[in-house]
C-alpha atoms as a PDB file:
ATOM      1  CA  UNK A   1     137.960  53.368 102.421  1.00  0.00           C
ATOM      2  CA  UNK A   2     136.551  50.740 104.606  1.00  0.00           C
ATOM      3  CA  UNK A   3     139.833  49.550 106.552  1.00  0.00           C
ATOM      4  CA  UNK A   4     141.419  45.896 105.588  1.00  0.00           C
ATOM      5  CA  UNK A   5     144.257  45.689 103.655  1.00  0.00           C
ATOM      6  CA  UNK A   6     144.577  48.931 102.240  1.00  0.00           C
ATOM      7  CA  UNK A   7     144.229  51.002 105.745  1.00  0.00           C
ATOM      8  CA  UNK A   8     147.690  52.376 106.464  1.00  0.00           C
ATOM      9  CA  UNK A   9     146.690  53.703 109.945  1.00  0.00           C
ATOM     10  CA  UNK A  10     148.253  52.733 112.998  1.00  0.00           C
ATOM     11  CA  UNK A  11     146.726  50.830 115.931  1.00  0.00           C
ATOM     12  CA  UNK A  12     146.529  53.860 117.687  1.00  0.00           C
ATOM     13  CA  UNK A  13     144.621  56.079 114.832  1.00  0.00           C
ATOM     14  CA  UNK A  14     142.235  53.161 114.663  1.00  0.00           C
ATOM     15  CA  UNK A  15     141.434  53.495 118.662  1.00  0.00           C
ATOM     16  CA  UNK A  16     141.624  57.223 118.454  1.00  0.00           C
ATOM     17  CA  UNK A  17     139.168  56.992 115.042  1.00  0.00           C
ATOM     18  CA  UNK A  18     136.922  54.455 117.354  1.00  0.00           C
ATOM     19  CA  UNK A  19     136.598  57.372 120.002  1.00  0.00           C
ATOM     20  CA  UNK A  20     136.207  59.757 117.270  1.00  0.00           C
ATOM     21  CA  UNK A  21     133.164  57.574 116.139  1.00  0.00           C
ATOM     22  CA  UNK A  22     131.130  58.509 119.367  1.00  0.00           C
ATOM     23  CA  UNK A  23     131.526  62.160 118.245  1.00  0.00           C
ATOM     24  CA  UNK A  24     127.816  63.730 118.765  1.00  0.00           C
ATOM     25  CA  UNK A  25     126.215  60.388 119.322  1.00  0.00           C
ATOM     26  CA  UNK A  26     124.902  58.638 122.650  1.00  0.00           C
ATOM     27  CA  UNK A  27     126.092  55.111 122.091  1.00  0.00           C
ATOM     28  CA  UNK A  28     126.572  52.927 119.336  1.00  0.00           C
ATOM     29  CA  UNK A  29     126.255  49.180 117.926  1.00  0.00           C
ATOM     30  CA  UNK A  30     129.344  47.403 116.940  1.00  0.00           C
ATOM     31  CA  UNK A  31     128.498  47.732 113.616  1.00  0.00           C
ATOM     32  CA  UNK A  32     128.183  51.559 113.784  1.00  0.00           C
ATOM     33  CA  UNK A  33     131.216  51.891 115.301  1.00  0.00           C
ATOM     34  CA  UNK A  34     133.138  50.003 112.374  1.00  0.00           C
ATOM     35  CA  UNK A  35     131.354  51.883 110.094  1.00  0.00           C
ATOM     36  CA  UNK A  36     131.849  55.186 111.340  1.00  0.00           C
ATOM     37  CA  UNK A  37     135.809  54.625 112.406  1.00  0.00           C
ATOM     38  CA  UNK A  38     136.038  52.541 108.668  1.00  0.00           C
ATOM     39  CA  UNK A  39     137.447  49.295 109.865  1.00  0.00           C
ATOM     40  CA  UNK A  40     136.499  46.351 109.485  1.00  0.00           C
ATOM     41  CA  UNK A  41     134.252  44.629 111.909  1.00  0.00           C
ATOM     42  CA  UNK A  42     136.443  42.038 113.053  1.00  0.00           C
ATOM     43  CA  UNK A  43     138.973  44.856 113.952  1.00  0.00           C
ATOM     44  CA  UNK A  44     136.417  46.636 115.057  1.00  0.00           C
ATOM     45  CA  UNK A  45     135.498  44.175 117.708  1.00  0.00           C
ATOM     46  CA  UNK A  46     138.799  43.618 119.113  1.00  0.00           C
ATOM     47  CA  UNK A  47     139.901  47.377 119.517  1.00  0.00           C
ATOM     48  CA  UNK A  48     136.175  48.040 120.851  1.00  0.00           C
ATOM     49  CA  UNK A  49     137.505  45.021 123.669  1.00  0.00           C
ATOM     50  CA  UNK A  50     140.495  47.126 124.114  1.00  0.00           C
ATOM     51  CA  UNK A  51     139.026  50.110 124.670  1.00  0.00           C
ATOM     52  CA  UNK A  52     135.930  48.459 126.699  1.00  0.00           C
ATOM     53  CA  UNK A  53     139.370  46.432 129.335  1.00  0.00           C
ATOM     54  CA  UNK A  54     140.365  50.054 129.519  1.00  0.00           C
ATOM     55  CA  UNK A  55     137.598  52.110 130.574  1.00  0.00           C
ATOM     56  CA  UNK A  56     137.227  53.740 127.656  1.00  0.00           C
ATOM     57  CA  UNK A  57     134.331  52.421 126.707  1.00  0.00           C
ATOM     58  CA  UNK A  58     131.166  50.417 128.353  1.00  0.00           C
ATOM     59  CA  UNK A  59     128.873  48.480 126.710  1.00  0.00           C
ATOM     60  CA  UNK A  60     125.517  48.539 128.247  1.00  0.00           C
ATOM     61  CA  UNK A  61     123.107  45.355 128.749  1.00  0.00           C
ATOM     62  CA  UNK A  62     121.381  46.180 125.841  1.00  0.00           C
ATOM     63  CA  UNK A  63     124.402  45.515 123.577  1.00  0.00           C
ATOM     64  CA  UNK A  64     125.300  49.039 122.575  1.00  0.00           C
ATOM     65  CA  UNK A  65     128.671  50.865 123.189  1.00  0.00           C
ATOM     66  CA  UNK A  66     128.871  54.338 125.469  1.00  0.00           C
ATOM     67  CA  UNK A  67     131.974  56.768 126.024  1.00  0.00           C
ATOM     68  CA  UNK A  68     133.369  55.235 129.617  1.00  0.00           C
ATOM     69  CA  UNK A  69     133.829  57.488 132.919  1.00  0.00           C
ATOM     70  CA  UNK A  70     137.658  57.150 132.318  1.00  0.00           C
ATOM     71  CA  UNK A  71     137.443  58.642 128.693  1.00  0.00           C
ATOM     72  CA  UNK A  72     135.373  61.642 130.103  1.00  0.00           C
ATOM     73  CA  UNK A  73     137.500  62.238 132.941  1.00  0.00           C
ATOM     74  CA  UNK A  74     141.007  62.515 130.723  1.00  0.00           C
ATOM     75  CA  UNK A  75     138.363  64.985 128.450  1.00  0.00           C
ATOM     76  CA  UNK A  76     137.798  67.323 131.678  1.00  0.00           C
ATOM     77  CA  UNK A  77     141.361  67.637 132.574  1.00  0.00           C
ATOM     78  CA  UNK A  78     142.434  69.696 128.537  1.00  0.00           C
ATOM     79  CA  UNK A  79     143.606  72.924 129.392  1.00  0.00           C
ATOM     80  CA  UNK A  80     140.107  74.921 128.671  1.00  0.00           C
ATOM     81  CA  UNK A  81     138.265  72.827 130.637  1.00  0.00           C
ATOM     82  CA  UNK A  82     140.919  73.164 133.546  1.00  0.00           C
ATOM     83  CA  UNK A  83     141.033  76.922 132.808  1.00  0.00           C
ATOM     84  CA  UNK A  84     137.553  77.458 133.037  1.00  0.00           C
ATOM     85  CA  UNK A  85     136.883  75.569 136.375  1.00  0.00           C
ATOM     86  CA  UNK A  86     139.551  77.219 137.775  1.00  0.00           C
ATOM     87  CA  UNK A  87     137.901  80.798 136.954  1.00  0.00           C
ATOM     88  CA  UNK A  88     134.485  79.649 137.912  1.00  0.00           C
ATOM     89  CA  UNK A  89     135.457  77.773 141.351  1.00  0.00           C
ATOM     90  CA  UNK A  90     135.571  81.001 143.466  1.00  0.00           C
ATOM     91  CA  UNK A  91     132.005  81.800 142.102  1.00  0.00           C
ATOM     92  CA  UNK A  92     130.616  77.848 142.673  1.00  0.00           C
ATOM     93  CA  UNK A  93     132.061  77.996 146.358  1.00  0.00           C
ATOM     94  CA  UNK A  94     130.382  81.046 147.152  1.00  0.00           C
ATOM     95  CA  UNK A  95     127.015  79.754 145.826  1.00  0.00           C
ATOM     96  CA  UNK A  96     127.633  76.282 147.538  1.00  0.00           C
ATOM     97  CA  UNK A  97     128.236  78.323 150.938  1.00  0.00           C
ATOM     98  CA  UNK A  98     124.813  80.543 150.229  1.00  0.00           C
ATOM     99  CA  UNK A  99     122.795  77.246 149.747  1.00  0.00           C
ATOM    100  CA  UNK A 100     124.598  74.100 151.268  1.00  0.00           C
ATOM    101  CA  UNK A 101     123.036  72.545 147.989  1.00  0.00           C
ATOM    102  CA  UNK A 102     124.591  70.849 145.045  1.00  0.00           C
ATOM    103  CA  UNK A 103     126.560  73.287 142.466  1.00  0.00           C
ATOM    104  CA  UNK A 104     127.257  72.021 138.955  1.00  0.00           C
ATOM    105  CA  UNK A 105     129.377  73.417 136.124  1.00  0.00           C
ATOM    106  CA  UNK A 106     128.766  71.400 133.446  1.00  0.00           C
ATOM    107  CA  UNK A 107     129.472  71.527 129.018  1.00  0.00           C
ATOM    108  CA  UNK A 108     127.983  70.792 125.869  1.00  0.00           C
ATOM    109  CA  UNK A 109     129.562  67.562 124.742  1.00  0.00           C
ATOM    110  CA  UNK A 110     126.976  66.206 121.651  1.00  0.00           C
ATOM    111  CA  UNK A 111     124.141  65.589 122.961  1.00  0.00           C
ATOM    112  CA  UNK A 112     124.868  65.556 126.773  1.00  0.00           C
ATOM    113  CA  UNK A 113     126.215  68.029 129.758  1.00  0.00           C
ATOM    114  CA  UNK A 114     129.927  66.933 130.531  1.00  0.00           C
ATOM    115  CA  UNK A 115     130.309  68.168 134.593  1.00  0.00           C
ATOM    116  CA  UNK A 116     133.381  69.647 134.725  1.00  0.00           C
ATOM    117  CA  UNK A 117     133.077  70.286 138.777  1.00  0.00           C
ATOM    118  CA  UNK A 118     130.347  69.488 141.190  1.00  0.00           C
ATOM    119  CA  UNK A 119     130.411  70.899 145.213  1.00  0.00           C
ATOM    120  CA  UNK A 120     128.108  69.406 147.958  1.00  0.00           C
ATOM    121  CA  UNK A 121     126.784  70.432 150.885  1.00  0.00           C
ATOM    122  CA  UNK A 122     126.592  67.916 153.893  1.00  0.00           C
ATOM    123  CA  UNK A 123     122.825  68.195 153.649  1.00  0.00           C
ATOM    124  CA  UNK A 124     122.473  68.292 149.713  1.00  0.00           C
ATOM    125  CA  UNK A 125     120.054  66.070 148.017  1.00  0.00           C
ATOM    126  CA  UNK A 126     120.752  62.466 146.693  1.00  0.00           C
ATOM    127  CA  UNK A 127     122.290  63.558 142.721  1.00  0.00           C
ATOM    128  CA  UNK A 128     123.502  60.841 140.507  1.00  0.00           C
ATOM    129  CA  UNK A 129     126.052  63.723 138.714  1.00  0.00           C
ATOM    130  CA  UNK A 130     129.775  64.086 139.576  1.00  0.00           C
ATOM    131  CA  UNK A 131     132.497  65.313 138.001  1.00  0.00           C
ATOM    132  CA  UNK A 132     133.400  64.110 134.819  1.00  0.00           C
ATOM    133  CA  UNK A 133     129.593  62.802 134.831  1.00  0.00           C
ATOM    134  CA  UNK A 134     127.620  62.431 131.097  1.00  0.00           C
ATOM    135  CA  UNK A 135     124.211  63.143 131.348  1.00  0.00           C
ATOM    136  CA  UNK A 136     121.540  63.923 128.994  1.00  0.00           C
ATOM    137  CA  UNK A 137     120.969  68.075 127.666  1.00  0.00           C
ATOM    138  CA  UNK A 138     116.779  67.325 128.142  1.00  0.00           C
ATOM    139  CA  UNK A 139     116.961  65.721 131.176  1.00  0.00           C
ATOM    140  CA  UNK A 140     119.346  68.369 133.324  1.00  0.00           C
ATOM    141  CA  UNK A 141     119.128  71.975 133.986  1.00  0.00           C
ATOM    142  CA  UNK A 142     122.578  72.675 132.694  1.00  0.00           C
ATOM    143  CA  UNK A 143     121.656  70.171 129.770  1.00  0.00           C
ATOM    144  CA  UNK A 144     118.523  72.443 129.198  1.00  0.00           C
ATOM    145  CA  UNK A 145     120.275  76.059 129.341  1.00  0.00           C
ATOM    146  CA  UNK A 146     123.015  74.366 127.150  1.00  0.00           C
ATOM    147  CA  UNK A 147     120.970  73.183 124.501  1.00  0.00           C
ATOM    148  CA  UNK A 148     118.036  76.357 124.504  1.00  0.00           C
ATOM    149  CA  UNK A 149     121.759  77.971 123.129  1.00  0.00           C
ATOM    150  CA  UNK A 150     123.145  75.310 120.953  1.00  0.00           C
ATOM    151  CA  UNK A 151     122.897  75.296 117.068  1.00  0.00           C
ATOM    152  CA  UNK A 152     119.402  73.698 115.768  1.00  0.00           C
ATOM    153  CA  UNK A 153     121.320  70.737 114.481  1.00  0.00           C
ATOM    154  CA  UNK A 154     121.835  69.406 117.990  1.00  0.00           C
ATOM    155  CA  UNK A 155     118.232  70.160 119.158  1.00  0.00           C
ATOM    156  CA  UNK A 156     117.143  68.271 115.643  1.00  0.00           C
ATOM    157  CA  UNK A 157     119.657  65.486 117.150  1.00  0.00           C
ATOM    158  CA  UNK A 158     117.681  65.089 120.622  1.00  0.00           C
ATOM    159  CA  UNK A 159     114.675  65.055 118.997  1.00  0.00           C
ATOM    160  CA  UNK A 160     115.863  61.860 116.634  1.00  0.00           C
ATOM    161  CA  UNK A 161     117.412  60.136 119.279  1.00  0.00           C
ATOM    162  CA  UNK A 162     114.193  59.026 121.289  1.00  0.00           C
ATOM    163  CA  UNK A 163     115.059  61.253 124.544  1.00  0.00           C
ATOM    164  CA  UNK A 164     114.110  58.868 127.691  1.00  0.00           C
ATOM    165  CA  UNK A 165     111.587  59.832 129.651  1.00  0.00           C
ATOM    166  CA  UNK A 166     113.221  59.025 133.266  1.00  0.00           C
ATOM    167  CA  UNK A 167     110.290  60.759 135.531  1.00  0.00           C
ATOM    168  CA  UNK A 168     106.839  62.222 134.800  1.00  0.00           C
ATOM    169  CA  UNK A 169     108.316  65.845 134.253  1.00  0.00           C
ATOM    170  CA  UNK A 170     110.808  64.946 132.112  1.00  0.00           C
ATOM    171  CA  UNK A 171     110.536  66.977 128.569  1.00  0.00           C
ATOM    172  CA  UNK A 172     110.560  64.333 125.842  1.00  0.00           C
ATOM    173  CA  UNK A 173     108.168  65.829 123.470  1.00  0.00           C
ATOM    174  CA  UNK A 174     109.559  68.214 120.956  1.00  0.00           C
ATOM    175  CA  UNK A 175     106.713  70.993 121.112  1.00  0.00           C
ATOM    176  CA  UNK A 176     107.267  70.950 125.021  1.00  0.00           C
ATOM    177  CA  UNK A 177     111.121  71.202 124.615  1.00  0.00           C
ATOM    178  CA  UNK A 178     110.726  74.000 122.079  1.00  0.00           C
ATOM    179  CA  UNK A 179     108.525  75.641 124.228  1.00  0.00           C
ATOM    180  CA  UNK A 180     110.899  75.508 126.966  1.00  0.00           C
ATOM    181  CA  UNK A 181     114.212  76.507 125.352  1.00  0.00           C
ATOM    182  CA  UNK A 182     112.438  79.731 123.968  1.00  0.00           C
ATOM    183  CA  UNK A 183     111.452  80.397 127.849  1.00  0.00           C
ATOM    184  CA  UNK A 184     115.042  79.426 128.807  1.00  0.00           C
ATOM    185  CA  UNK A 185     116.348  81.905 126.101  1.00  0.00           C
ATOM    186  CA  UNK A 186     114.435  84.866 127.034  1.00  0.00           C
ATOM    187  CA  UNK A 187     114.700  84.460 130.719  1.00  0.00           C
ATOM    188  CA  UNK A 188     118.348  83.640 131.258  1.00  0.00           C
ATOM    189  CA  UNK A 189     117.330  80.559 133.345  1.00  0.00           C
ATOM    190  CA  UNK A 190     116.306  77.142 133.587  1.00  0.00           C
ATOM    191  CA  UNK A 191     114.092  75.896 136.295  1.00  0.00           C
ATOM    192  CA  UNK A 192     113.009  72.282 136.384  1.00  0.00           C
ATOM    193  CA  UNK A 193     111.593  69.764 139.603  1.00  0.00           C
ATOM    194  CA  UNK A 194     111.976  66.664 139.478  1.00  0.00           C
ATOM    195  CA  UNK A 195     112.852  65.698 136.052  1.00  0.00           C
ATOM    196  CA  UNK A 196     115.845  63.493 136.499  1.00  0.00           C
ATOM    197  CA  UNK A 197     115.815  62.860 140.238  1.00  0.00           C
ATOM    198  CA  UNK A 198     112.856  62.525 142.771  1.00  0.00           C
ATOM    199  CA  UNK A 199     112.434  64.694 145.507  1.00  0.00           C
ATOM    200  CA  UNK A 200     115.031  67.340 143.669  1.00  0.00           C
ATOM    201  CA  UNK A 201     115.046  70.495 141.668  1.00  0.00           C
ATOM    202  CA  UNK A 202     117.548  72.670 139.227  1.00  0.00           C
ATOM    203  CA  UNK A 203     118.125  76.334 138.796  1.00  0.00           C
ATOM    204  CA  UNK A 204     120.821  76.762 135.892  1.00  0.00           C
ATOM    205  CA  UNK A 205     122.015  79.520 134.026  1.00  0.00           C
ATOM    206  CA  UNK A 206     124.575  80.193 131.122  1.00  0.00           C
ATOM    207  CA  UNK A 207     128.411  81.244 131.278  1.00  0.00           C
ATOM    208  CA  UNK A 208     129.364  83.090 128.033  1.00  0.00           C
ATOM    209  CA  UNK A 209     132.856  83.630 127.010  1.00  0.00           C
ATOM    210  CA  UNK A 210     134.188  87.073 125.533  1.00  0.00           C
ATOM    211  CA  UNK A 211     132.545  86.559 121.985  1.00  0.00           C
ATOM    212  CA  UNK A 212     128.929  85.992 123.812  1.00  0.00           C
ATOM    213  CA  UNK A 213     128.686  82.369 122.891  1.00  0.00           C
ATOM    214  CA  UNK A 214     127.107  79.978 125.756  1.00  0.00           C
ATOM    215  CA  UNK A 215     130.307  77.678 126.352  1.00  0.00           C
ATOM    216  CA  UNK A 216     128.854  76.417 130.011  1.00  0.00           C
ATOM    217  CA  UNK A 217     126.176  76.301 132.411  1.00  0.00           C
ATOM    218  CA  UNK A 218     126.048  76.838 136.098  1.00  0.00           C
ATOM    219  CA  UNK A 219     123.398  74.817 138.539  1.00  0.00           C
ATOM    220  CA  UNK A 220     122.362  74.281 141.655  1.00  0.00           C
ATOM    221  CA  UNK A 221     120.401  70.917 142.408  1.00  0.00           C
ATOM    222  CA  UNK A 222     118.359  71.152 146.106  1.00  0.00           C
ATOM    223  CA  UNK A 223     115.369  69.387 147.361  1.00  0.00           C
ATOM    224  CA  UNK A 224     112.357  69.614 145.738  1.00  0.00           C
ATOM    225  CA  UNK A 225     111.054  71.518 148.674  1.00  0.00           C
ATOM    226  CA  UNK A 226     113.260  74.201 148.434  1.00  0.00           C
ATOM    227  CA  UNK A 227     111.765  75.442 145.143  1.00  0.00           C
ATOM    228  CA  UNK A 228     110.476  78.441 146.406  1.00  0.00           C
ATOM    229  CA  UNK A 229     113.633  80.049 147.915  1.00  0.00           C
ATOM    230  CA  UNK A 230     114.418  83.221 146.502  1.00  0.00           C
ATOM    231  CA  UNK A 231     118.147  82.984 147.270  1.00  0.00           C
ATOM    232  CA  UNK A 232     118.474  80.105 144.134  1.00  0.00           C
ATOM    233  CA  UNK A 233     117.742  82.178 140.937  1.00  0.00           C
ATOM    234  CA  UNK A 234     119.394  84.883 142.172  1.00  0.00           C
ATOM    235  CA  UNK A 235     122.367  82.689 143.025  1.00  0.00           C
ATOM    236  CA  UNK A 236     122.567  81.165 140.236  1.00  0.00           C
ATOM    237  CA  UNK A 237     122.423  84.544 138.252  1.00  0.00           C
ATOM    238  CA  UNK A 238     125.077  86.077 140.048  1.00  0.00           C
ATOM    239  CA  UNK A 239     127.492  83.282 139.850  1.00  0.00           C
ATOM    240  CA  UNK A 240     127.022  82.545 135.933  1.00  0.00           C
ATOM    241  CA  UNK A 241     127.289  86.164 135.292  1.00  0.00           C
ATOM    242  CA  UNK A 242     130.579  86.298 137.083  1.00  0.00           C
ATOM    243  CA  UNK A 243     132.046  83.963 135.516  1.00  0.00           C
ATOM    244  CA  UNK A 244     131.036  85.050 132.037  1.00  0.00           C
ATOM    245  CA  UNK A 245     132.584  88.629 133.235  1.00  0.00           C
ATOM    246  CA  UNK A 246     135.799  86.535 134.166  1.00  0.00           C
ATOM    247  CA  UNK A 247     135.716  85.191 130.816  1.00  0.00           C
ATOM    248  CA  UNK A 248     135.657  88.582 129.445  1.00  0.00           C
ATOM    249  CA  UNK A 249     131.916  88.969 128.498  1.00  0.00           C
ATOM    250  CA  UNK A 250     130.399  92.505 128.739  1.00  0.00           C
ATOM    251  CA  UNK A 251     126.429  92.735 127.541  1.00  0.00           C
ATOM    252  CA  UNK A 252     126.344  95.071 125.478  1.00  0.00           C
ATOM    253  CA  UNK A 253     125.124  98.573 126.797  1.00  0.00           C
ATOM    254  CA  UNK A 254     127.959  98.341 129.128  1.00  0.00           C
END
């Protein structure tokens, strides 16, 4: 079914089936959308509008559609994402009062890191992430230790979707990014300088629930000439593997 005459949905399926369009994907063209939410494009267009007057949705300068902040912040406020920033905000605090840097909690949404929480220290290095925040897995250090655990379908999806190369460090290639993720996977951390923001570095690890599975990342983001402080890794370490124990994860052995 394409939509038209015979599409019995009601307006608000057809908005909820236009946000369900942008389901693993970046951003997409009109046309996509309509195709993907099966209306037709004239209806297409003026529920995109709707959604686009709302907040829901932004269309960038070079004509394509992205999720809007307002859509991602209603997304961090569902109960497990409220549940697990409230379990990991004792552990980010402490970590934020060790460094006086930028902590980050961030998810796997597609093919980006949705921040769930983000603390900052009066000193803390310019960041373009906040809460609620969309930014790309190869480009981030959560987006890194989030995608080194993700199903090869989603690192297959990065690949295809041109990643952007935003500074000289930034891993675009797919040998590099393989290489990485199988470092990321056997070391239990991500360390990367200066690959979305000058003059900054990240230290992330994962947050594993009680069934193992990676279902976050933790971060820190401090000035790039910081890198060498000891205190970061082992931060980092300490706070992602107490909030995987708070999420009932035990490594097995224990």
């Amino acid at each position: 079914m394409s939509g038209g005459a015979a599409d019995s949905r009601s307006v608000a399926e057809k908005l909820f089936a236009i946000a369900d369009a942008f389901a693993g994907r970046e951003d997409l063209s009109l046309t996509e959308i309509a195709s993907r939410a099966r209306l037709p494009l004239s209806t297409a267009h003026r529920l995109v509008a709707e959604w686009v007057e709302w907040g829901g949705l932004v269309r960038g300068d070079d004509g394509r559609y992205r999720v809007g902040m307002r859509l991602w912040r209603l997304g961090v406020r569902q109960p497990t994402a409220l549940r697990l920033r409230r379990i990991a905000m004792p552990y980010l605090e402490d970590l934020l009062e060790s460094t006086g840097e930028h902590v980050h909690l961030a998810v796997r949404e597609g093919i980006g890191a949705v921040y769930l929480e983000r603390l900052s220290g009066k000193g803390a290095v310019a960041a373009i992430s906040d809460v609620g925040s969309r930014l790309p897995l190869h480009a981030t250090g959560v987006g890194l230790v989030l995608l080194a655990h993700a199903p090869s379908e989603v690192f297959d999806e990065v690949v295809a979707s041109q990643p952007r190369k935003f500074l000289p460090n930034t891993l675009t290639e797919e040998r590099e990014l393989r290489r990485r993720l199988a470092e990321i996977r056997s070391f239990g951390l991500s360390t990367s300088v200066e690959a979305l923001t000058s003059g900054a570095f990240s230290v992330a690890a994962p947050v594993r629930d009680a069934s193992g599975e990676v279902v976050a990342a933790v971060s820190i983001v401090a000035h790039a000439d910081r890198v060498g402080e000891p205190q970061f890794a082992l931060g980092v370490r300490m706070a992602a593997r107490g909030i995987s124990s708070a999420l009932g994860y035990r490594p097995q052995g224990e």
